[in-house]
C-alpha atoms as a PDB file:
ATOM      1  CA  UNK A   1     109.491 136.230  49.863  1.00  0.00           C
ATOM      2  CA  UNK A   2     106.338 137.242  48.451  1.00  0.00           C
ATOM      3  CA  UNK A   3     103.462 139.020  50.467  1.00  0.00           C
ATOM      4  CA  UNK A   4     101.064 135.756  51.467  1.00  0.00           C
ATOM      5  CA  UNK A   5      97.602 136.032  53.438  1.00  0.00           C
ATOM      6  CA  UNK A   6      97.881 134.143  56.744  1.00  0.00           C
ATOM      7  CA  UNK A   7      96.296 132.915  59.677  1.00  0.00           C
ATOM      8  CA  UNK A   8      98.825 132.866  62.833  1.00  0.00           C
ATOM      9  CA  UNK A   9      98.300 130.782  65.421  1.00  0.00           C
ATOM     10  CA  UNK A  10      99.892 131.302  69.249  1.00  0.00           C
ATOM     11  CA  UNK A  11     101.147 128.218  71.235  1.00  0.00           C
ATOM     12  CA  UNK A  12      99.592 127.892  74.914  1.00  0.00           C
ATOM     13  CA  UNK A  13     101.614 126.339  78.209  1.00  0.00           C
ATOM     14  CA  UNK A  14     102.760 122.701  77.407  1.00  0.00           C
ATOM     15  CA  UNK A  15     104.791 123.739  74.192  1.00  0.00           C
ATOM     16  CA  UNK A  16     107.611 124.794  76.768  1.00  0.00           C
ATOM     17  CA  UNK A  17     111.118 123.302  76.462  1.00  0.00           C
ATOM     18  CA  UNK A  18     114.511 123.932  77.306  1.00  0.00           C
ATOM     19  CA  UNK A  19     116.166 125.832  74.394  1.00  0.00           C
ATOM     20  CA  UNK A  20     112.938 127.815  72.981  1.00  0.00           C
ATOM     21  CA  UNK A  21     114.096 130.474  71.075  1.00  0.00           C
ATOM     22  CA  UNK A  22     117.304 130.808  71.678  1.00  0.00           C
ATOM     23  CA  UNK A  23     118.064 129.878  67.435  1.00  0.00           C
ATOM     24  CA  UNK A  24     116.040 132.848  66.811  1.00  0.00           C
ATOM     25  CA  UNK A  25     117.670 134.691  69.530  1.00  0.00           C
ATOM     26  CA  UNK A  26     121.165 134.082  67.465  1.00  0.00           C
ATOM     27  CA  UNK A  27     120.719 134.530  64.392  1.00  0.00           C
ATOM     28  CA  UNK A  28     117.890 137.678  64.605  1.00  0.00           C
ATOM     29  CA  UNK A  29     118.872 141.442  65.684  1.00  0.00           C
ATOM     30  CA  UNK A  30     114.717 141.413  65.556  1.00  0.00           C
ATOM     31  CA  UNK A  31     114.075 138.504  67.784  1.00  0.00           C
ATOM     32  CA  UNK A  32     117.266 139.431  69.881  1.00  0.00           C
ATOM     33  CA  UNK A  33     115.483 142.878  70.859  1.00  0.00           C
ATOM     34  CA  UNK A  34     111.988 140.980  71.888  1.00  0.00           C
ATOM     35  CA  UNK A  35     114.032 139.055  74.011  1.00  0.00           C
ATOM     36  CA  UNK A  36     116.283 141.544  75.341  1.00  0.00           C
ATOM     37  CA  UNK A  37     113.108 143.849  76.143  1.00  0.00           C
ATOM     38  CA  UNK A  38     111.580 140.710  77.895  1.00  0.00           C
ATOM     39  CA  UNK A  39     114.809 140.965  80.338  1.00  0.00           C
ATOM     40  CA  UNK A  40     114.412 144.228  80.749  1.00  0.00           C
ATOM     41  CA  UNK A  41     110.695 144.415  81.567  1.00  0.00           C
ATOM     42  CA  UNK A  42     110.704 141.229  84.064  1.00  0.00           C
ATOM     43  CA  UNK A  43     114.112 141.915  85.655  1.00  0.00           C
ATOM     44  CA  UNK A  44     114.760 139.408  88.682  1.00  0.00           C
ATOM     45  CA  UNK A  45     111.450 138.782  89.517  1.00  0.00           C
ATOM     46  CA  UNK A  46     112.147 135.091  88.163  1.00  0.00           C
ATOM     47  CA  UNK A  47     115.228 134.676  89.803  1.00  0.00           C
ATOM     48  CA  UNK A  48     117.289 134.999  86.489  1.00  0.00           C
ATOM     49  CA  UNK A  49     116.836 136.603  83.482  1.00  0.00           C
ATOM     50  CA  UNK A  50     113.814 135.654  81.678  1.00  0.00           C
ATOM     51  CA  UNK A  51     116.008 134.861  78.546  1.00  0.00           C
ATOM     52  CA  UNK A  52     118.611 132.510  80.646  1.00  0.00           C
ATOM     53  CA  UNK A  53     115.192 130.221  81.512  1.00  0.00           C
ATOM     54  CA  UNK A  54     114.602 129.936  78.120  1.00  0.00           C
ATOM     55  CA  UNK A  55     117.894 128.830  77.089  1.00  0.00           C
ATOM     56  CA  UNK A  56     119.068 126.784  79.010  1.00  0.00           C
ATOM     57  CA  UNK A  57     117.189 126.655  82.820  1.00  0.00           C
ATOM     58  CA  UNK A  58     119.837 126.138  84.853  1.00  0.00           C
ATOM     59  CA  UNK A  59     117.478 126.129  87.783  1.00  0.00           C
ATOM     60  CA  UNK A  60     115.043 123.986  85.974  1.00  0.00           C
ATOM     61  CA  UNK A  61     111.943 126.306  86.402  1.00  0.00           C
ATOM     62  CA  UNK A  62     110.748 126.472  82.476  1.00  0.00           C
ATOM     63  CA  UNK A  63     107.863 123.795  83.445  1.00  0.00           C
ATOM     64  CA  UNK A  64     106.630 126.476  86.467  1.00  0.00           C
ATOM     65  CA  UNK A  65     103.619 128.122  85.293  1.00  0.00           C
ATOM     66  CA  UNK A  66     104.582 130.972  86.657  1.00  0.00           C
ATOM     67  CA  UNK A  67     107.592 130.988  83.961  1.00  0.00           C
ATOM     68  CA  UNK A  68     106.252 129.075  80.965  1.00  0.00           C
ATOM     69  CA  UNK A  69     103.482 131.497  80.622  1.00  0.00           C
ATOM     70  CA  UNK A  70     105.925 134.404  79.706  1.00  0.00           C
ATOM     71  CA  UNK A  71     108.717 132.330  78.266  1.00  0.00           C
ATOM     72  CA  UNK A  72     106.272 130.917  75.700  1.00  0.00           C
ATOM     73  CA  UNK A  73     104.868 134.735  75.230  1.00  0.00           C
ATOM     74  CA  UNK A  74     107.950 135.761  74.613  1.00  0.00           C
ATOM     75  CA  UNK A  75     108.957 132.897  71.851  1.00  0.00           C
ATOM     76  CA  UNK A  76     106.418 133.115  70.042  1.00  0.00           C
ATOM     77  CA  UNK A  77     106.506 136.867  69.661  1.00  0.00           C
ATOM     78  CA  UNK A  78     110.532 136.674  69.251  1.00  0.00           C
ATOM     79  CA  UNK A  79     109.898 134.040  66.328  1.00  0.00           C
ATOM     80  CA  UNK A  80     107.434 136.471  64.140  1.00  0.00           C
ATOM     81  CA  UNK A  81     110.123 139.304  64.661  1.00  0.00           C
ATOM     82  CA  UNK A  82     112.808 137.200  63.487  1.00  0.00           C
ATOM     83  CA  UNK A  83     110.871 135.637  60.579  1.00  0.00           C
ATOM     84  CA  UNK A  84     109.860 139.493  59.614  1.00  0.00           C
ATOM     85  CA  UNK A  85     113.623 140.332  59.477  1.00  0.00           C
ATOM     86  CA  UNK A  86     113.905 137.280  57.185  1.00  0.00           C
ATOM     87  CA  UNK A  87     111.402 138.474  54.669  1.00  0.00           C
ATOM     88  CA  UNK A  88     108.785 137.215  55.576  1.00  0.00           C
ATOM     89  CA  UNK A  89     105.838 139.155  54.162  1.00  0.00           C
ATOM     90  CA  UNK A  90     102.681 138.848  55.407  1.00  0.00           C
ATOM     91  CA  UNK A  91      99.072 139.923  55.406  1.00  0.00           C
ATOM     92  CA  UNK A  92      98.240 138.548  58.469  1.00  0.00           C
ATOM     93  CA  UNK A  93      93.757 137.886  58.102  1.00  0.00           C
ATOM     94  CA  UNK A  94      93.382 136.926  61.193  1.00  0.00           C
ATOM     95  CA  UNK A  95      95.060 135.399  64.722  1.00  0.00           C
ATOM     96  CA  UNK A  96      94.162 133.096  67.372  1.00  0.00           C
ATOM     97  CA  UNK A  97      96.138 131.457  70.193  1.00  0.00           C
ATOM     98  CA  UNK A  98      95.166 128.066  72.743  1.00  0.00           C
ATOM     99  CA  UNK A  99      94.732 129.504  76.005  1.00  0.00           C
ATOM    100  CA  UNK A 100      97.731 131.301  76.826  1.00  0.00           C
ATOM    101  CA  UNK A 101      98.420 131.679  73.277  1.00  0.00           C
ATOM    102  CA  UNK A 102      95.270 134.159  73.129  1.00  0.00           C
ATOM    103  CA  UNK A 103      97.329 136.857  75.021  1.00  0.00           C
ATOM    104  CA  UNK A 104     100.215 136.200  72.164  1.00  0.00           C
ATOM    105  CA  UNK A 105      97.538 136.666  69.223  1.00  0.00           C
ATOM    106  CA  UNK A 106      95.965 139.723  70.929  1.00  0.00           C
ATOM    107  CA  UNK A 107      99.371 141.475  71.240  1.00  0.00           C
ATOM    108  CA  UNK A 108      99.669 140.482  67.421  1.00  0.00           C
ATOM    109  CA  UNK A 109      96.356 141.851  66.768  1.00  0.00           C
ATOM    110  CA  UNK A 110      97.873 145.589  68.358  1.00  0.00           C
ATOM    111  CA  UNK A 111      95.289 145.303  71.357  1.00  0.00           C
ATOM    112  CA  UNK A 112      98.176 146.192  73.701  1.00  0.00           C
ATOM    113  CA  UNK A 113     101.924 146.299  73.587  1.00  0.00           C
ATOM    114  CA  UNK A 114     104.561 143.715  73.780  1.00  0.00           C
ATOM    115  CA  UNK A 115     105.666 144.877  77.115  1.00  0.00           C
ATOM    116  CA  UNK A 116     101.733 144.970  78.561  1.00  0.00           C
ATOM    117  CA  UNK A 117     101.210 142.046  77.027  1.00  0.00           C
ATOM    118  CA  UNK A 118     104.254 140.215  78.811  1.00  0.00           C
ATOM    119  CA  UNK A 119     102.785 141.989  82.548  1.00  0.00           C
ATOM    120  CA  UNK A 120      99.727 140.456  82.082  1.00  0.00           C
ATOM    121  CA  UNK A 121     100.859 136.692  81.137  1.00  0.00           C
ATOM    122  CA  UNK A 122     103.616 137.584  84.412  1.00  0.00           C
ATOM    123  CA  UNK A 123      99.961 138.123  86.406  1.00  0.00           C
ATOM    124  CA  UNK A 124      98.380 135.417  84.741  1.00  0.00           C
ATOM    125  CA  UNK A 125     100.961 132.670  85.173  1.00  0.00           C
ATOM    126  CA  UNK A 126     101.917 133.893  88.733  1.00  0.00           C
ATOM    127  CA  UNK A 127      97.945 133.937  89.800  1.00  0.00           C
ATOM    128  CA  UNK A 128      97.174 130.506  88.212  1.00  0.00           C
ATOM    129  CA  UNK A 129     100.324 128.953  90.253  1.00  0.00           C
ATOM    130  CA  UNK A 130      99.235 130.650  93.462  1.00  0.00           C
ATOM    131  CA  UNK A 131      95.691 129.081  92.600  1.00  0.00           C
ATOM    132  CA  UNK A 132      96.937 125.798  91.949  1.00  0.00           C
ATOM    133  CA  UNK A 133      99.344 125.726  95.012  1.00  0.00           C
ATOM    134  CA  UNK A 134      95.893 126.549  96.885  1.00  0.00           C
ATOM    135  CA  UNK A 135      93.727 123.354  96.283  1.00  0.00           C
ATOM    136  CA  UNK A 136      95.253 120.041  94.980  1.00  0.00           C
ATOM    137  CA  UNK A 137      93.555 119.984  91.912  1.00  0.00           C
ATOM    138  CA  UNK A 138      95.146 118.385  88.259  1.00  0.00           C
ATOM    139  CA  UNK A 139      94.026 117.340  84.646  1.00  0.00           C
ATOM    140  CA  UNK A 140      93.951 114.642  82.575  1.00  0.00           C
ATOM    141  CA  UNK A 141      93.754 114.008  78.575  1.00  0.00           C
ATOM    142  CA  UNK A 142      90.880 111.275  76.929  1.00  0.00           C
ATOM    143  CA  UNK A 143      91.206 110.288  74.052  1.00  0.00           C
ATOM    144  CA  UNK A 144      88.397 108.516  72.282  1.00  0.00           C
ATOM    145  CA  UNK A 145      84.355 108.683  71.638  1.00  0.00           C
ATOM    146  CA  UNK A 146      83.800 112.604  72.466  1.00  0.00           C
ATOM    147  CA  UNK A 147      80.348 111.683  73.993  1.00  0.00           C
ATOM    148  CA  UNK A 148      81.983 108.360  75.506  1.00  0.00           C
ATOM    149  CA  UNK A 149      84.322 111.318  76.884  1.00  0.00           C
ATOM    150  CA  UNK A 150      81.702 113.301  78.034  1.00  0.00           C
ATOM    151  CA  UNK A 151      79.740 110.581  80.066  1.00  0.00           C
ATOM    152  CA  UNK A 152      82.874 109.311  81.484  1.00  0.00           C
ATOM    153  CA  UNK A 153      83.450 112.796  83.221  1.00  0.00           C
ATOM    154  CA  UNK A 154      80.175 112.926  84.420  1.00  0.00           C
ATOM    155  CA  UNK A 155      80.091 109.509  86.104  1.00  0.00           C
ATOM    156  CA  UNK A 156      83.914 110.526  87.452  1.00  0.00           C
ATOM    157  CA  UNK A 157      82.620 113.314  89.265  1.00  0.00           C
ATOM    158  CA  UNK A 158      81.021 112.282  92.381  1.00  0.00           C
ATOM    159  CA  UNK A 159      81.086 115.322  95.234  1.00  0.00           C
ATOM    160  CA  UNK A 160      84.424 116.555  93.305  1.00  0.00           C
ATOM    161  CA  UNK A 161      84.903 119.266  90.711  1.00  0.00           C
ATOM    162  CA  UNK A 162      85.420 117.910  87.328  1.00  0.00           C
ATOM    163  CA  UNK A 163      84.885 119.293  83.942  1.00  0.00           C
ATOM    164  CA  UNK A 164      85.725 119.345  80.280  1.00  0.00           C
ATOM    165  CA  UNK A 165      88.752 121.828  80.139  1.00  0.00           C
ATOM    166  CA  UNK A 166      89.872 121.822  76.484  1.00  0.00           C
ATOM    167  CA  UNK A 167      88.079 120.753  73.911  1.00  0.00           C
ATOM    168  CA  UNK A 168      91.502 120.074  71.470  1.00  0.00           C
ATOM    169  CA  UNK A 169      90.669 118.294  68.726  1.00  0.00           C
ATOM    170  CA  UNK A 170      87.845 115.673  68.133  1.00  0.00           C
ATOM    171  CA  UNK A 171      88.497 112.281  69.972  1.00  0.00           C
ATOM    172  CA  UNK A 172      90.674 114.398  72.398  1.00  0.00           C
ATOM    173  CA  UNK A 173      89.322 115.948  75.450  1.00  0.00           C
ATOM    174  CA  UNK A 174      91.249 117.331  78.841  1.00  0.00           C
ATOM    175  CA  UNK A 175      89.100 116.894  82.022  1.00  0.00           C
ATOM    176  CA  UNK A 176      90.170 119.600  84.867  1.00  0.00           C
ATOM    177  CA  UNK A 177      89.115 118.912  88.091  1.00  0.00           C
ATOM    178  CA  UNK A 178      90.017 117.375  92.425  1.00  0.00           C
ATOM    179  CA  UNK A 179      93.125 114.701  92.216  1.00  0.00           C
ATOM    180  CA  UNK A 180      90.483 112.157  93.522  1.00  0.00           C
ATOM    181  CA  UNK A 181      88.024 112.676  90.661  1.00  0.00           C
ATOM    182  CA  UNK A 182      90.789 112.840  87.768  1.00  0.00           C
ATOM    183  CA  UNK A 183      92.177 109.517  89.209  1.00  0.00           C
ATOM    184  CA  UNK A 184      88.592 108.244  88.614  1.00  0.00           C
ATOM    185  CA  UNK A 185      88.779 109.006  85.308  1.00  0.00           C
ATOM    186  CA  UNK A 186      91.920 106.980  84.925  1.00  0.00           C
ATOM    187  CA  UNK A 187      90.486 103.994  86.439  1.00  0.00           C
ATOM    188  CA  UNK A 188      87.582 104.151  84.685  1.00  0.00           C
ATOM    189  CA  UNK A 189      88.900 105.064  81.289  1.00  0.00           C
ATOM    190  CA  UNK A 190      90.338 101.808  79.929  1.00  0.00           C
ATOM    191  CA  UNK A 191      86.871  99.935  81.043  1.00  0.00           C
ATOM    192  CA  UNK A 192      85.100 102.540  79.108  1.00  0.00           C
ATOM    193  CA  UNK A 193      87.217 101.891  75.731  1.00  0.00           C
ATOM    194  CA  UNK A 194      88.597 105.180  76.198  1.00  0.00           C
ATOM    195  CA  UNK A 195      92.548 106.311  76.856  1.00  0.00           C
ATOM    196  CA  UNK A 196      93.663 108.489  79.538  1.00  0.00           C
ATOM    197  CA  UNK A 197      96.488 109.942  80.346  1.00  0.00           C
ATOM    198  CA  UNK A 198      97.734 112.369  83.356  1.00  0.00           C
ATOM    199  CA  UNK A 199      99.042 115.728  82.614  1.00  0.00           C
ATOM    200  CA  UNK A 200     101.888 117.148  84.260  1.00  0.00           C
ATOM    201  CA  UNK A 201     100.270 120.299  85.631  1.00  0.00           C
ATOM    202  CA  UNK A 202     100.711 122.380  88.426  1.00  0.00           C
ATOM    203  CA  UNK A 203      96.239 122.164  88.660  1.00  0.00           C
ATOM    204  CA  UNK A 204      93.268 122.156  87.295  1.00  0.00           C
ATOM    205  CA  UNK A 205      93.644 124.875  84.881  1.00  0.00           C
ATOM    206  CA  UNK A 206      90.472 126.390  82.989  1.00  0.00           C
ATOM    207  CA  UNK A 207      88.184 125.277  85.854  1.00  0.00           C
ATOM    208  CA  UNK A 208      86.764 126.444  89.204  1.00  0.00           C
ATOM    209  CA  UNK A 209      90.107 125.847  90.998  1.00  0.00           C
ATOM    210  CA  UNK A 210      91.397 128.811  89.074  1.00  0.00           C
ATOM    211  CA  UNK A 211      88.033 131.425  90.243  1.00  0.00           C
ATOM    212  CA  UNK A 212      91.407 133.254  92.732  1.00  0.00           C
ATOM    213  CA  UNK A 213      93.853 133.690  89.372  1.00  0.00           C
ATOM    214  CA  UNK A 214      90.350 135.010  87.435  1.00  0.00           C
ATOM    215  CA  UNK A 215      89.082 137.186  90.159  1.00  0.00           C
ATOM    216  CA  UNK A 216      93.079 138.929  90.278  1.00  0.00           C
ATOM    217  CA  UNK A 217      93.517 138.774  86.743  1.00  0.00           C
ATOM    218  CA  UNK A 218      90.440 140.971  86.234  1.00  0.00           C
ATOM    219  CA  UNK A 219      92.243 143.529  88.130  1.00  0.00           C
ATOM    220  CA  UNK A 220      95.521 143.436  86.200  1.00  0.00           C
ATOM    221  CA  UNK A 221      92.993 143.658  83.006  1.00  0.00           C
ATOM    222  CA  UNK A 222      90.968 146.675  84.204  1.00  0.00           C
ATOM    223  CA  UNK A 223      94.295 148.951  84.775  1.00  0.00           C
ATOM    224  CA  UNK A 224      96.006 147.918  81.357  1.00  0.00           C
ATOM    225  CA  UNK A 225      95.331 149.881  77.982  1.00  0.00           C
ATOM    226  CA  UNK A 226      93.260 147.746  75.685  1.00  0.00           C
ATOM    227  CA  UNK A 227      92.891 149.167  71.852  1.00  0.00           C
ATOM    228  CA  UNK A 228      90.557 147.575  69.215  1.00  0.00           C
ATOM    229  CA  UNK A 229      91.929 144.518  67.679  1.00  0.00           C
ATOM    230  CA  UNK A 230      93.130 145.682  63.993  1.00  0.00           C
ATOM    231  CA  UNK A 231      92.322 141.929  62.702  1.00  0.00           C
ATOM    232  CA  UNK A 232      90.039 139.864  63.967  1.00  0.00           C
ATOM    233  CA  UNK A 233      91.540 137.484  66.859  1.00  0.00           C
ATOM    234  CA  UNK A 234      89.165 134.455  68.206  1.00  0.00           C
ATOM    235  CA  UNK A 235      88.193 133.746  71.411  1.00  0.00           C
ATOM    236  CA  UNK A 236      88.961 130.530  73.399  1.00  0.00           C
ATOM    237  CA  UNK A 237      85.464 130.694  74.998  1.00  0.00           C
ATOM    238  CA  UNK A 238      82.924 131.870  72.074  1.00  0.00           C
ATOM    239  CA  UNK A 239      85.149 129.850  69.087  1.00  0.00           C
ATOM    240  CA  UNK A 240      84.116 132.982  67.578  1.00  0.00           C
ATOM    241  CA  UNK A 241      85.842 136.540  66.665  1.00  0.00           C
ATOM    242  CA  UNK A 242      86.442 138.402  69.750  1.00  0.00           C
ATOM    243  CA  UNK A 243      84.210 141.894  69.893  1.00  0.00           C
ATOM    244  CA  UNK A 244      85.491 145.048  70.393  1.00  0.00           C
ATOM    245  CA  UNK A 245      84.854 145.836  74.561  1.00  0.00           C
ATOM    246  CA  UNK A 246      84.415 142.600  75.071  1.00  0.00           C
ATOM    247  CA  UNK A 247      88.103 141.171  75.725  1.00  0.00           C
ATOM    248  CA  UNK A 248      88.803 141.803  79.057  1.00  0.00           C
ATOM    249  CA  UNK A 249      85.996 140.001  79.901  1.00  0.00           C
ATOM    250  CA  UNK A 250      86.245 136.913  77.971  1.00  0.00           C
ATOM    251  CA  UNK A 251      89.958 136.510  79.036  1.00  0.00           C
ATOM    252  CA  UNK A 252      88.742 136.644  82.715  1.00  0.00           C
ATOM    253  CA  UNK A 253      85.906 134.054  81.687  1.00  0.00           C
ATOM    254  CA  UNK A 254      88.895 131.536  79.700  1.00  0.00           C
ATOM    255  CA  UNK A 255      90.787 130.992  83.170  1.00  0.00           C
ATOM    256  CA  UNK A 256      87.426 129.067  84.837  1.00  0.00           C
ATOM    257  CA  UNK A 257      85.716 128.359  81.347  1.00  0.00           C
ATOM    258  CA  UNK A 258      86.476 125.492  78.785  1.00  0.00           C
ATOM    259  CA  UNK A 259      88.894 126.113  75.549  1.00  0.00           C
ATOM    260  CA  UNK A 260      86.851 125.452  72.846  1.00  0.00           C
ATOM    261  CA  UNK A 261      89.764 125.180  70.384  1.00  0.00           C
ATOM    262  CA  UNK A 262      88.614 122.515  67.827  1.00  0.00           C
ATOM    263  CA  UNK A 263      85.268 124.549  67.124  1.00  0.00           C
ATOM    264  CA  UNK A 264      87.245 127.519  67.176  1.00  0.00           C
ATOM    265  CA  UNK A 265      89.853 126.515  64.708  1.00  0.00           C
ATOM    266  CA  UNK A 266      86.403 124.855  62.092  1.00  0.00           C
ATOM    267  CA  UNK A 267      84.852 128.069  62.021  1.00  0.00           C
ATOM    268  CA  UNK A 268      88.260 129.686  61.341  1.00  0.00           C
ATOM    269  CA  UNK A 269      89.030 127.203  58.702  1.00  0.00           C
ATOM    270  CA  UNK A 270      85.397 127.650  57.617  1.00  0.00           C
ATOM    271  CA  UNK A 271      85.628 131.581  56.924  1.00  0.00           C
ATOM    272  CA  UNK A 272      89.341 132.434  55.812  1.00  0.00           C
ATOM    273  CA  UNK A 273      91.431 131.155  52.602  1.00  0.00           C
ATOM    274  CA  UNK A 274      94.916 131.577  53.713  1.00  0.00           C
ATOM    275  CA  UNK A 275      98.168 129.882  54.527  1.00  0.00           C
ATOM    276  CA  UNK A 276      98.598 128.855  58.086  1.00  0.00           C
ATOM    277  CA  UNK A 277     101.267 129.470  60.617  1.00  0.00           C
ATOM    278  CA  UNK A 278     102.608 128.701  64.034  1.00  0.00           C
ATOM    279  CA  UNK A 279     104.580 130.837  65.793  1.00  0.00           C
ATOM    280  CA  UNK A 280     107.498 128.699  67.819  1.00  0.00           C
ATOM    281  CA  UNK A 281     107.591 126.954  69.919  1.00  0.00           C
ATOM    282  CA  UNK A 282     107.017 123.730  69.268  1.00  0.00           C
ATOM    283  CA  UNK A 283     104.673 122.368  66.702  1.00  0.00           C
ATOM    284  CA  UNK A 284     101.073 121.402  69.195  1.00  0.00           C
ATOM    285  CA  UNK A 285      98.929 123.484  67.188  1.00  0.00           C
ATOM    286  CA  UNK A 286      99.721 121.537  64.161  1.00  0.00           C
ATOM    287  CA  UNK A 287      99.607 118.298  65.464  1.00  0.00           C
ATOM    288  CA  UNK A 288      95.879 119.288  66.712  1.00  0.00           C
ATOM    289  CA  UNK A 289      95.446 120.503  63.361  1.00  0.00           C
ATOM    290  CA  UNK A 290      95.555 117.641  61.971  1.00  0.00           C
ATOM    291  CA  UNK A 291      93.030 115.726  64.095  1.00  0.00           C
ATOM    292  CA  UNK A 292      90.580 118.795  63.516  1.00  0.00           C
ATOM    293  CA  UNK A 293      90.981 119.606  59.509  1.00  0.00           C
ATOM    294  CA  UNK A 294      93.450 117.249  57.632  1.00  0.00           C
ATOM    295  CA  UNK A 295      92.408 120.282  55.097  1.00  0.00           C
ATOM    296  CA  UNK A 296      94.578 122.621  56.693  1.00  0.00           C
ATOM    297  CA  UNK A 297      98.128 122.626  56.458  1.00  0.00           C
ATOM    298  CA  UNK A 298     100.108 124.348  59.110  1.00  0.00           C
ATOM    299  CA  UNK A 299     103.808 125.779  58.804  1.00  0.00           C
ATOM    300  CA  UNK A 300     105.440 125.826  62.452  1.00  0.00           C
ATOM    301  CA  UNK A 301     108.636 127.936  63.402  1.00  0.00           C
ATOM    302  CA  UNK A 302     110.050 126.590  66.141  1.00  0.00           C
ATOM    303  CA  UNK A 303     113.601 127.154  64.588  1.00  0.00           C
ATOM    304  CA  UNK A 304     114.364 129.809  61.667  1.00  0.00           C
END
């Protein structure tokens, strides 16, 4: 396969599933190792092997977010080894990654090892369950008129906490906030010509529920090596190219602060001329894609 300019793009939690990775796993010594390392690294501290979740979650944990955050890290870096080993040649221009997926497209981007990289989504995932265990708190998808959207979540509200959480794709909106003011939102969505639809979430993720999992995660940040991206990767919370000294920082700010992914991925489409790619699993990115820039055509790799 010939050298080809790309843009890779990271999963985040949701892409998840029983299985991930384990067809890379078999048929890639490259992908193998990433997962094998992944063992190694995390040990028991998930009750079984990380790889054994991932395959087939005998325990049926993969949906925790304490274990999807570093089973999806893992996949998605397992997926780029394997389709290395395969020939894939690549110039890679620049990376990016929804939520989660940031830490995946940083790694990529040689701001900190595999193995650092996998300690801090551990942190991450572990901190944002704690958080959510703290407060009930949930989320809940809209799809329609993004202002209709917009005014919707402000008339849910009331006394609760409710916000715009992820901006994915235009016409489709995820509100974060109190169980009582997301089931506001659902009663008030079909009156409002709008559709929503409940997430199954462990809380309100990317909101003020999560300040706990931001304040701890700054921690984990400040005592882990953090190089200069070698390509540029893009931020969740600017939708612009992450600056050097800046990153710990904005990673704290993207567990209480919106994902601004659909502006994000314009201004990428905007700036680079390149062939697009999604690391497994699953195919989300794309199917955002699609919603944001019918343009842009996006290769996934869930499977080899």
């Amino acid at each position: 396969m010939s050298s080809e300019q790309v843009i890779l793009l990271c999963p985040g939690q949701g892409a998840q599933k029983v299985g991930m990775g384990k067809a890379w796993h078999d048929v890639s010594t490259a992908a193998k190792a990433i997962f094998d390392e992944a063992d190694e690294v995390l040990g028991d501290t998930l009750g079984r092997p990380l790889s054994e979740i991932c395959f087939t979650d005998p325990d049926g944990k993969i949906n925790q977010t304490n274990v999807s955050q570093p089973a999806i890290y893992t996949t998605s870096i397992a997926s780029l080894h394997g389709l290395r080993e395969q020939g894939f040649e690549e110039e890679t221009i620049a990376t990016a990654g929804l939520s989660l997926g940031e830490y995946s497209a940083l790694h990529l981007a040689g701001v900190f090892s595999f193995a650092d990289g996998l300690r801090l989504v551990a942190k991450r995932g572990q901190l944002m369950q704690e958080a959510a265990e703290a407060a009930p708190s949930t989320m809940i998808a809209v799809m329609g008129d993004d202002n209709a959207i917009l005014a919707l979540c402000e008339e849910a509200r009331g006394e609760d906490i409710l916000i715009p959480a992820n901006f994915n794709a235009s016409g489709q909106i995820v509100l974060s906030g109190s169980v009582s003011a997301c089931e506001r939102v659902a009663q008030l969505a079909s009156d409002r010509g709008l559709r929503g639809t409940p997430l199954s979430v462990a809380g309100a993720f990317h909101s003020p529920f999560m300040e706990s999992a931001a304040e701890g995660m700054r921690g984990a940040l400040s005592e882990t090596p953090l190089s200069d991206p070698s390509i540029p990767v893009w931020s969740n919370v600017t939708a612009n190219q992450h600056l050097n000294g800046d990153i710990a920082q904005r990673l704290v700010d993207q567990i209480t602060g919106p994902v601004r992914w659909a502006e994000q991925c314009t201004n990428m489409a905007n700036m680079y001329d390149g062939n697009w790619h999604e690391l497994g699993p699953g195919s989300v990115l794309r199917g955002l894609m699609r919603r944001i820039d019918r343009e842009v055509k996006v290769q996934i790799h869930d499977e080899p």
